[in-house]
Protein backbone atom coordinates (compact mmCIF):
# COMPACT_ATOMS: atom_id res chain seq x y z
CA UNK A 1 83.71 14.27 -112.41
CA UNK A 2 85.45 16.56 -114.90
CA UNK A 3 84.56 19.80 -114.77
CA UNK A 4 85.58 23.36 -116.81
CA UNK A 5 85.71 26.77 -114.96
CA UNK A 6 83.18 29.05 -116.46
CA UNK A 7 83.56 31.90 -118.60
CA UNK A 8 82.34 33.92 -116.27
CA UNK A 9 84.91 33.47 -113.35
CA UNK A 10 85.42 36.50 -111.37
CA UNK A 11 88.24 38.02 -112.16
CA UNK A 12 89.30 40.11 -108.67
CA UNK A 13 91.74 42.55 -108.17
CA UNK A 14 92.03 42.94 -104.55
CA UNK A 15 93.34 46.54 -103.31
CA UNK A 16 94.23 46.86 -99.22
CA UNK A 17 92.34 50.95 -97.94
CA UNK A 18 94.88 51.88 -94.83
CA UNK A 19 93.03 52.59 -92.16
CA UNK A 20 94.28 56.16 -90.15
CA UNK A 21 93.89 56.18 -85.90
CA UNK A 22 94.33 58.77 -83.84
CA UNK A 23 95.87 57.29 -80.60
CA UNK A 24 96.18 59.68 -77.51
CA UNK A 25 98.36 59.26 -75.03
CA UNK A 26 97.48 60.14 -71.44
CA UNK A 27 100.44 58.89 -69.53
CA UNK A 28 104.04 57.81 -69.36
CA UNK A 29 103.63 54.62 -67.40
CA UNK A 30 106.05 51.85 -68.87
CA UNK A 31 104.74 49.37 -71.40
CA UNK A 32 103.50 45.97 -69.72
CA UNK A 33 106.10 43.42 -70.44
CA UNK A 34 105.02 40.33 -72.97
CA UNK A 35 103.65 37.59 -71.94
CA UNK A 36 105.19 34.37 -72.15
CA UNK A 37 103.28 31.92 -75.02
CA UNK A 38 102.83 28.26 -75.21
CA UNK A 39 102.92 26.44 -78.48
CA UNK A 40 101.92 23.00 -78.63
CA UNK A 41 102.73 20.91 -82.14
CA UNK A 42 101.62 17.25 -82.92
CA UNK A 43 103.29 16.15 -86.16
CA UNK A 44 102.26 12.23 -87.25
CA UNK A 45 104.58 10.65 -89.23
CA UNK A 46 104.45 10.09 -92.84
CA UNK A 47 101.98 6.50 -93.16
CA UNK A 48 100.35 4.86 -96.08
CA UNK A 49 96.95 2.91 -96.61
CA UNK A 50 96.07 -0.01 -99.31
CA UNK A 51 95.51 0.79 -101.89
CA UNK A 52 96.35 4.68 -102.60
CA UNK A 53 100.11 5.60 -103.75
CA UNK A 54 99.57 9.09 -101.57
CA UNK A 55 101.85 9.20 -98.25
CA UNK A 56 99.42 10.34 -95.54
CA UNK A 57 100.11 12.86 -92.35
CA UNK A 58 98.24 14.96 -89.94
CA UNK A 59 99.44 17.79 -87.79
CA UNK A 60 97.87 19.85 -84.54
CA UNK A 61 99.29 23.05 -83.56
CA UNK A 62 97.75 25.55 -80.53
CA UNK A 63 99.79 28.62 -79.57
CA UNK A 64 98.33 30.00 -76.19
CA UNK A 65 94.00 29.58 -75.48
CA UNK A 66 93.60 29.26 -79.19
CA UNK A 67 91.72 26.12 -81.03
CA UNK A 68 93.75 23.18 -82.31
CA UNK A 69 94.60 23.96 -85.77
CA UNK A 70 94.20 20.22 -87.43
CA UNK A 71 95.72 19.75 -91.27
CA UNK A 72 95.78 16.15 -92.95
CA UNK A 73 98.05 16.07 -96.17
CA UNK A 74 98.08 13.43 -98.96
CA UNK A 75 101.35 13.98 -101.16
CA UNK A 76 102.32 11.60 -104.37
CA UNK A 77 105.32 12.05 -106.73
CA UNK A 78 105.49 11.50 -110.51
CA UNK A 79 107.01 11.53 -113.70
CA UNK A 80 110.01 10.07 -111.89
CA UNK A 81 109.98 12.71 -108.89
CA UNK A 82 109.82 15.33 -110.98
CA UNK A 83 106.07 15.78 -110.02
CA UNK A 84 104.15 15.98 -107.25
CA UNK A 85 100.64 16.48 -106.13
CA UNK A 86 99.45 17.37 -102.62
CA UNK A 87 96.17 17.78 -100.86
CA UNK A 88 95.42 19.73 -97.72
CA UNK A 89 92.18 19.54 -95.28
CA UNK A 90 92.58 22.57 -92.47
CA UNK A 91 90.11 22.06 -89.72
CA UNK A 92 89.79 24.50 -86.76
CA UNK A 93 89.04 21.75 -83.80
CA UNK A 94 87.83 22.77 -79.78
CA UNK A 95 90.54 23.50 -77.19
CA UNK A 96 89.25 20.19 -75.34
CA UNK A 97 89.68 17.68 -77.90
CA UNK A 98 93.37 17.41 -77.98
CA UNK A 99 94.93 16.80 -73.90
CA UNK A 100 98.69 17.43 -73.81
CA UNK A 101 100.29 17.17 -70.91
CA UNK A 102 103.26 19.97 -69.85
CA UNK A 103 105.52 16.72 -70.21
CA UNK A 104 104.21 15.61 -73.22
CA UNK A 105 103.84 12.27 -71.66
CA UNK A 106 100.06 12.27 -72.59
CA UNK A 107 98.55 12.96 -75.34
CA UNK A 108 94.93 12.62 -76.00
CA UNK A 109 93.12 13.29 -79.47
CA UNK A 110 89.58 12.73 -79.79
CA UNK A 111 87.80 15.15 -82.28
CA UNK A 112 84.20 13.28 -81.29
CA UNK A 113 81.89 14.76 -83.90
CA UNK A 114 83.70 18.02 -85.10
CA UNK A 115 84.76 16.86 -88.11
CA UNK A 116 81.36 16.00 -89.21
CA UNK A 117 79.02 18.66 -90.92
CA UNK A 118 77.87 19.80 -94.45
CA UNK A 119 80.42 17.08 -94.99
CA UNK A 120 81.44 14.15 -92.97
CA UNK A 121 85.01 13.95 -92.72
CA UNK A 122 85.30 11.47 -90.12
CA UNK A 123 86.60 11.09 -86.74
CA UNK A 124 90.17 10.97 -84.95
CA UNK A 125 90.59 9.45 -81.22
CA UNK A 126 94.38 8.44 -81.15
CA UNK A 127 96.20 8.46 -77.44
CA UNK A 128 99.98 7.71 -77.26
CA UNK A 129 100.98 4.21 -76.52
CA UNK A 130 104.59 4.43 -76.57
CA UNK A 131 106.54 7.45 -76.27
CA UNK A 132 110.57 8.11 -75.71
CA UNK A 133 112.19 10.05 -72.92
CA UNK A 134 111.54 14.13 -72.54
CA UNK A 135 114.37 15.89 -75.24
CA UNK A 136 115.21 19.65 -73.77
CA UNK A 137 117.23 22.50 -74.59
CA UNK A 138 116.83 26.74 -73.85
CA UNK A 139 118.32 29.54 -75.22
CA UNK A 140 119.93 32.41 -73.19
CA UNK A 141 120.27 35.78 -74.03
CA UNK A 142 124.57 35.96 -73.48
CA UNK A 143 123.82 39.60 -72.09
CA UNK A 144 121.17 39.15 -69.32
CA UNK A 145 121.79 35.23 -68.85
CA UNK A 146 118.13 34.85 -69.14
CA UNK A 147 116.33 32.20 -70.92
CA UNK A 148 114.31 33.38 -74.04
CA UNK A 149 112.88 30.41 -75.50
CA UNK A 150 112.49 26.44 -74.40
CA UNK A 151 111.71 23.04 -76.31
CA UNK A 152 110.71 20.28 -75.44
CA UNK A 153 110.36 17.04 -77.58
CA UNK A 154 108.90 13.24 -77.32
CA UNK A 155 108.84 10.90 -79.35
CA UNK A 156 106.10 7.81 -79.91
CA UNK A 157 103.22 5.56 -80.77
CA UNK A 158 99.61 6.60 -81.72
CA UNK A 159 97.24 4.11 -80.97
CA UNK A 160 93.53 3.95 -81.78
CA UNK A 161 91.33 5.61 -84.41
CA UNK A 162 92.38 7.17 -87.46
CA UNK A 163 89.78 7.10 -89.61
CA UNK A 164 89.42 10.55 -92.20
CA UNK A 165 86.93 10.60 -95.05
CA UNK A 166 88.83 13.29 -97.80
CA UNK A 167 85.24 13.36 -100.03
CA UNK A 168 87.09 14.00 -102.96
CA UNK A 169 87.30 12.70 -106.98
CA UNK A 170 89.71 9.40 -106.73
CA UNK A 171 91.06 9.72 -103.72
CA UNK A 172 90.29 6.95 -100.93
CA UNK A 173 86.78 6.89 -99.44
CA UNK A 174 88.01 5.89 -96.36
CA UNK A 175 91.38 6.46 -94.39
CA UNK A 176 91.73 4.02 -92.06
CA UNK A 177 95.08 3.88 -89.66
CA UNK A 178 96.86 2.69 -86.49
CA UNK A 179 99.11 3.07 -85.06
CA UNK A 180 100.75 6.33 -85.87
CA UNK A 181 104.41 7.59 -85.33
CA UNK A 182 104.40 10.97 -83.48
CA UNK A 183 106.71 13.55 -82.32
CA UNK A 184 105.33 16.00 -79.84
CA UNK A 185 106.74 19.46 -79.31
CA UNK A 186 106.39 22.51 -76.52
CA UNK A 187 107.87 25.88 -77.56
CA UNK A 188 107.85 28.38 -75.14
CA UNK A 189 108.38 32.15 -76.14
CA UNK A 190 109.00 34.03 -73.06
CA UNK A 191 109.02 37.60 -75.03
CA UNK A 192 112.50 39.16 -73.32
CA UNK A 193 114.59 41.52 -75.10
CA UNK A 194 117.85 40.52 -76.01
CA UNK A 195 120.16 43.48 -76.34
CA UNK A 196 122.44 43.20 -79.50
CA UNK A 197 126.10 44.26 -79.89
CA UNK A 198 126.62 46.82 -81.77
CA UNK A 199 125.53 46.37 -85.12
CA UNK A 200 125.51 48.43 -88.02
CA UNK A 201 126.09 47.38 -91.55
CA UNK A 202 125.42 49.24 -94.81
CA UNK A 203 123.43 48.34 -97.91
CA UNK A 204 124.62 48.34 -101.48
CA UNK A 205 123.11 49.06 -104.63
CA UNK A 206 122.69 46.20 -105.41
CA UNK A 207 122.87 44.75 -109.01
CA UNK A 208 120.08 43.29 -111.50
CA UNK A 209 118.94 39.82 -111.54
CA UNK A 210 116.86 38.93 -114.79
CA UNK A 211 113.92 36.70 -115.30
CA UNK A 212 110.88 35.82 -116.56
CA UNK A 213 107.66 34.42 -115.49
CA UNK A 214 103.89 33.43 -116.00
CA UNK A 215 101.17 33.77 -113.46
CA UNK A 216 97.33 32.65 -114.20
CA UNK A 217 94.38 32.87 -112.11
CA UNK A 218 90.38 31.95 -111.69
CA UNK A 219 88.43 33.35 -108.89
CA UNK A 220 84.82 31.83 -108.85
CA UNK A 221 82.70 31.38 -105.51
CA UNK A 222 84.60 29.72 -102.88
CA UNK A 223 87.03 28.49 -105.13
CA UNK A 224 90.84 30.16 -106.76
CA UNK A 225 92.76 28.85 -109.07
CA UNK A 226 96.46 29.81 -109.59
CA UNK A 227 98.94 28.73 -112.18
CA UNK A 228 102.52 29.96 -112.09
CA UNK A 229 105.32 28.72 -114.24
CA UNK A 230 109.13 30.20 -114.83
CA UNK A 231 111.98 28.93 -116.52
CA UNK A 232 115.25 28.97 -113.82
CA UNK A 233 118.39 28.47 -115.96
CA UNK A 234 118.00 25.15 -117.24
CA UNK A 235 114.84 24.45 -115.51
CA UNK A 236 111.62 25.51 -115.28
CA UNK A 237 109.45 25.38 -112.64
CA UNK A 238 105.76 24.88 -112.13
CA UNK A 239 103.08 25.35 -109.38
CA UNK A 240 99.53 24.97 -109.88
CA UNK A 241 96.83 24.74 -107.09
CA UNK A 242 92.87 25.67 -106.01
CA UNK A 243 91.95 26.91 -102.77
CA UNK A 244 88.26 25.65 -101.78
CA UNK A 245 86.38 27.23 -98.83
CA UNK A 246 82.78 28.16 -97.54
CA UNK A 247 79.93 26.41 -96.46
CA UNK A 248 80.27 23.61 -98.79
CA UNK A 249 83.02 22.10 -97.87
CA UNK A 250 82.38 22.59 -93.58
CA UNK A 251 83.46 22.06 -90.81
CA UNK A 252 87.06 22.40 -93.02
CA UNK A 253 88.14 25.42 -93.03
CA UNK A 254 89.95 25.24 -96.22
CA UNK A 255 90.62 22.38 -98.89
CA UNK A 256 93.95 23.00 -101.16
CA UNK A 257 94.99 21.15 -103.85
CA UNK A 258 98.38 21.94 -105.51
CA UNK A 259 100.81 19.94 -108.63
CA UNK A 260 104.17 21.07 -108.60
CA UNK A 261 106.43 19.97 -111.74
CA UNK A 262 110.36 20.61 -112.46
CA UNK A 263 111.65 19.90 -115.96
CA UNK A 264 113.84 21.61 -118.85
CA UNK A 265 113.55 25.20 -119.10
CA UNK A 266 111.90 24.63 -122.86
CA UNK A 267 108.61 23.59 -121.25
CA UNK A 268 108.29 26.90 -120.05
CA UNK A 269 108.77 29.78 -123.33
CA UNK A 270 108.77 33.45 -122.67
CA UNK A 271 109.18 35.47 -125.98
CA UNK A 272 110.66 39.49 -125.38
CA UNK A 273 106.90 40.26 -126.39
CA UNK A 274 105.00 38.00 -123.34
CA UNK A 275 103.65 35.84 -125.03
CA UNK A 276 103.76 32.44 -123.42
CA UNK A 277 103.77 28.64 -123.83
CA UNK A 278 103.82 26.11 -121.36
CA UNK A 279 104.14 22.31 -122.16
CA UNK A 280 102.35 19.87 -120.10
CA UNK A 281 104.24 17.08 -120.86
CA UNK A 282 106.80 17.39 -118.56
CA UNK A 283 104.22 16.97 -115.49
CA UNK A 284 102.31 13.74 -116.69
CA UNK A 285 100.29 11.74 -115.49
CA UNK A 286 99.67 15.01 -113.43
CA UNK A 287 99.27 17.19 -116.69
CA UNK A 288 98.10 16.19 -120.14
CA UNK A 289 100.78 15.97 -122.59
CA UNK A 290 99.62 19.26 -124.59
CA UNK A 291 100.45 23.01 -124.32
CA UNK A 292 98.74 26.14 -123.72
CA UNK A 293 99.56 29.60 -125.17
CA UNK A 294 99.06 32.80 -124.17
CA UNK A 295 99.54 35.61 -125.88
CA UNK A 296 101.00 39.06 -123.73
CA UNK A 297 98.97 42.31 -124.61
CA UNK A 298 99.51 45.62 -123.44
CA UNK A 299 102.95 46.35 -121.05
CA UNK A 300 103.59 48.29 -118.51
CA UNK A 301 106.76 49.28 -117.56
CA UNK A 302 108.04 49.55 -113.49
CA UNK A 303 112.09 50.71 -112.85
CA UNK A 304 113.54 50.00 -110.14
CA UNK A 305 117.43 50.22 -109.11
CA UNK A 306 119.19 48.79 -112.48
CA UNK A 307 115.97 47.08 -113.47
CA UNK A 308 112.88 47.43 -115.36
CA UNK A 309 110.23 45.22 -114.59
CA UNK A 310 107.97 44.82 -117.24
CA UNK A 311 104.31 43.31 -117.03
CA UNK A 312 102.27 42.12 -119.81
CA UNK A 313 98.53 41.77 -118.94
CA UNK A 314 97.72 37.83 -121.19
CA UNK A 315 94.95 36.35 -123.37
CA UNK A 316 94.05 33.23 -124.02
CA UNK A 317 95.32 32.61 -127.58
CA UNK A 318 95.40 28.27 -128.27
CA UNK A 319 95.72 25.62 -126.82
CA UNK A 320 95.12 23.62 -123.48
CA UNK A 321 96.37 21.96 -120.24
CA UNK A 322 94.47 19.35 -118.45
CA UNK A 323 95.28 19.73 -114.94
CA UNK A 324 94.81 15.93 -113.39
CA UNK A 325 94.13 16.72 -109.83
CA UNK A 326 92.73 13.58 -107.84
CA UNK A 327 89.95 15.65 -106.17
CA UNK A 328 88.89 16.61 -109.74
CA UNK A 329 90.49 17.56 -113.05
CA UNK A 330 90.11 21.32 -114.28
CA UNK A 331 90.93 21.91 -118.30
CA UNK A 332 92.19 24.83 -118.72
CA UNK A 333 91.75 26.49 -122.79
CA UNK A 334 89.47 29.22 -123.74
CA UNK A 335 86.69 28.59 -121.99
CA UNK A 336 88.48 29.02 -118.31
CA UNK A 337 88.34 32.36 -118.06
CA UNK A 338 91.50 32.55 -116.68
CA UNK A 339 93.44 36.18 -116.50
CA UNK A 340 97.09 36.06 -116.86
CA UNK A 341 100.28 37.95 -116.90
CA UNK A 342 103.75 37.68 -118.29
CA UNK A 343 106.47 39.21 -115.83
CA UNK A 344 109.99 40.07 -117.33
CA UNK A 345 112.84 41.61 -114.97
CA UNK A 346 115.32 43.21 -117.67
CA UNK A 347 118.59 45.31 -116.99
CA UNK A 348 117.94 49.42 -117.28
């Protein structure tokens, strides 16, 4: 269902208050050494299911006691590679429903009911069928001969249940896959000091690189949209995506849903005044074929080393960009409410 962002998106400026501690210190013991941490990683290979032209993965990572940390991505390409779009579920899933053995020879996923909430995502219970022999290597610090860090890798099959719901626009209803390529990996950090040789360098002053860019965003509830677009020498470069969270979309933590375009660097136009005009064509079917203008207002004016950077706070002045995402199109024109700025890096 197509929807527009409403004129009365939030528009946030977020500011960081430091925080001042007084610490007092009642000894001279020694600090503790660091303790040695475990990080586990699952990474699927890249699969696909009839009917959808996305390439599907899933990854679980755990560092130490923590929860699994579960992400599924769907990625396409268009406009002959030159676009993409890419969707992201992050799920926070119990220590005990992933079992991964200090081998990696097992490996058990079975995330029972936790995916299933506000929204029903699914389930996953996948246990490796085939797997290759243990891959190791450790590196020494050349000083101390001691080991700092180890990994471990196997290789394998995934058989079982794969079945993910993504609840979103035209994407599949149903996910449905098995069995799964997998490479398993155990990273251990064992937090020694290295001592370095000697060392030393010196800076420079470094000299002045010029650009130019455009950065757009919508902050409503649970939801932020961000457009950014630059012309690189000949090319210009595009990246626009919306972050979902909150209680609608749980148990996921977080939903994202990003396009990311490359064409000619005239699809992006920066004039010396800010204003700005970015053509959609060159990221269809992912983009309508139409362009949106802004127009830069007031400057302000930051040096720094042989550079000024100068930032021009944007309105809406015509146009619009349909932004095709799977899980829901957005059209952005003047009704989106969306606060932008014009960034241009000039020599002092």
């Amino acid at each position: 269902m197509r929807h527009r962002m409403s004129r009365r998106s939030i528009w946030a400026l977020l500011s960081v208050a430091a925080l001042a501690s007084t610490v007092v210190i009642v000894g001279t013991a020694a600090p503790a050494a660091a303790a040695t941490t475990t990080t586990f990683t699952i990474q699927s290979s890249g699969f696909k299911v009839t009917g959808s032209p996305y390439t599907w993965s899933f990854s679980l990572s755990r560092s130490g006691s923590t929860p699994w940390n579960l992400g599924i991505t769907a990625k396409r390409s268009g406009h002959n590679g030159k676009a993409s779009q890419t969707h992201t579920w992050n799920f926070s899933v119990p220590a005990a429903d992933v079992v991964v053995s200090a081998n990696l020879a097992t490996l058990k996923v079975n995330t029972h009911a936790d995916l299933q909430g506000t929204v029903d995502y699914g389930t996953i219970n996948l246990h490796a069928t085939q797997r290759s022999k243990l891959k190791s290597a450790s590196t020494k610090c050349k000083k101390t001969n001691k080991v700092l860090f180890t990994l471990a890798k196997r290789t394998g099959k995934l058989g079982g249940t794969f079945d993910f719901k993504p609840n979103a626009g035209t994407l599949p209803s149903d996910v449905v896959k098995a069995p799964i390529g997998f490479t398993a990996s155990k990273f251990v950090n064992f937090n020694r000091n290295c001592p370095s040789g000697g060392g030393g360098g010196g800076g420079g002053g470094g000299t002045c690189t010029v650009s130019k860019s455009f950065g757009g965003s919508i902050v409503s509830t649970d939801s932020f949209f961000v457009l950014n677009a630059s012309p690189i020498g000949k090319t210009s470069f595009m990246t626009i995506s919306q972050s979902l969270n909150g209680a609608t979309i749980s148990p996921a933590v977080s939903i994202s849903h990003a396009i990311t375009v490359s064409g000619p660097a005239s699809a992006v136009k920066i004039a010396s005044n800010g204003n700005a005009t970015i053509d959609g064509s060159v990221g269809t079917p992912f983009l309508s074929a139409t362009t949106l203008k802004y127009v830069g207002g007031s400057s302000t004016k930051f040096p720094f080393g042989k550079c000024t950077n100068i930032l021009y706070t944007d309105s809406y002045l015509s146009g619009s960009i349909d932004v095709k995402f799977d899980s829901g199109p957005i059209l952005l024109d003047g009704s989106s409410g969306m606060m932008a700025t014009t960034t241009r890096v000039v020599k002092t």
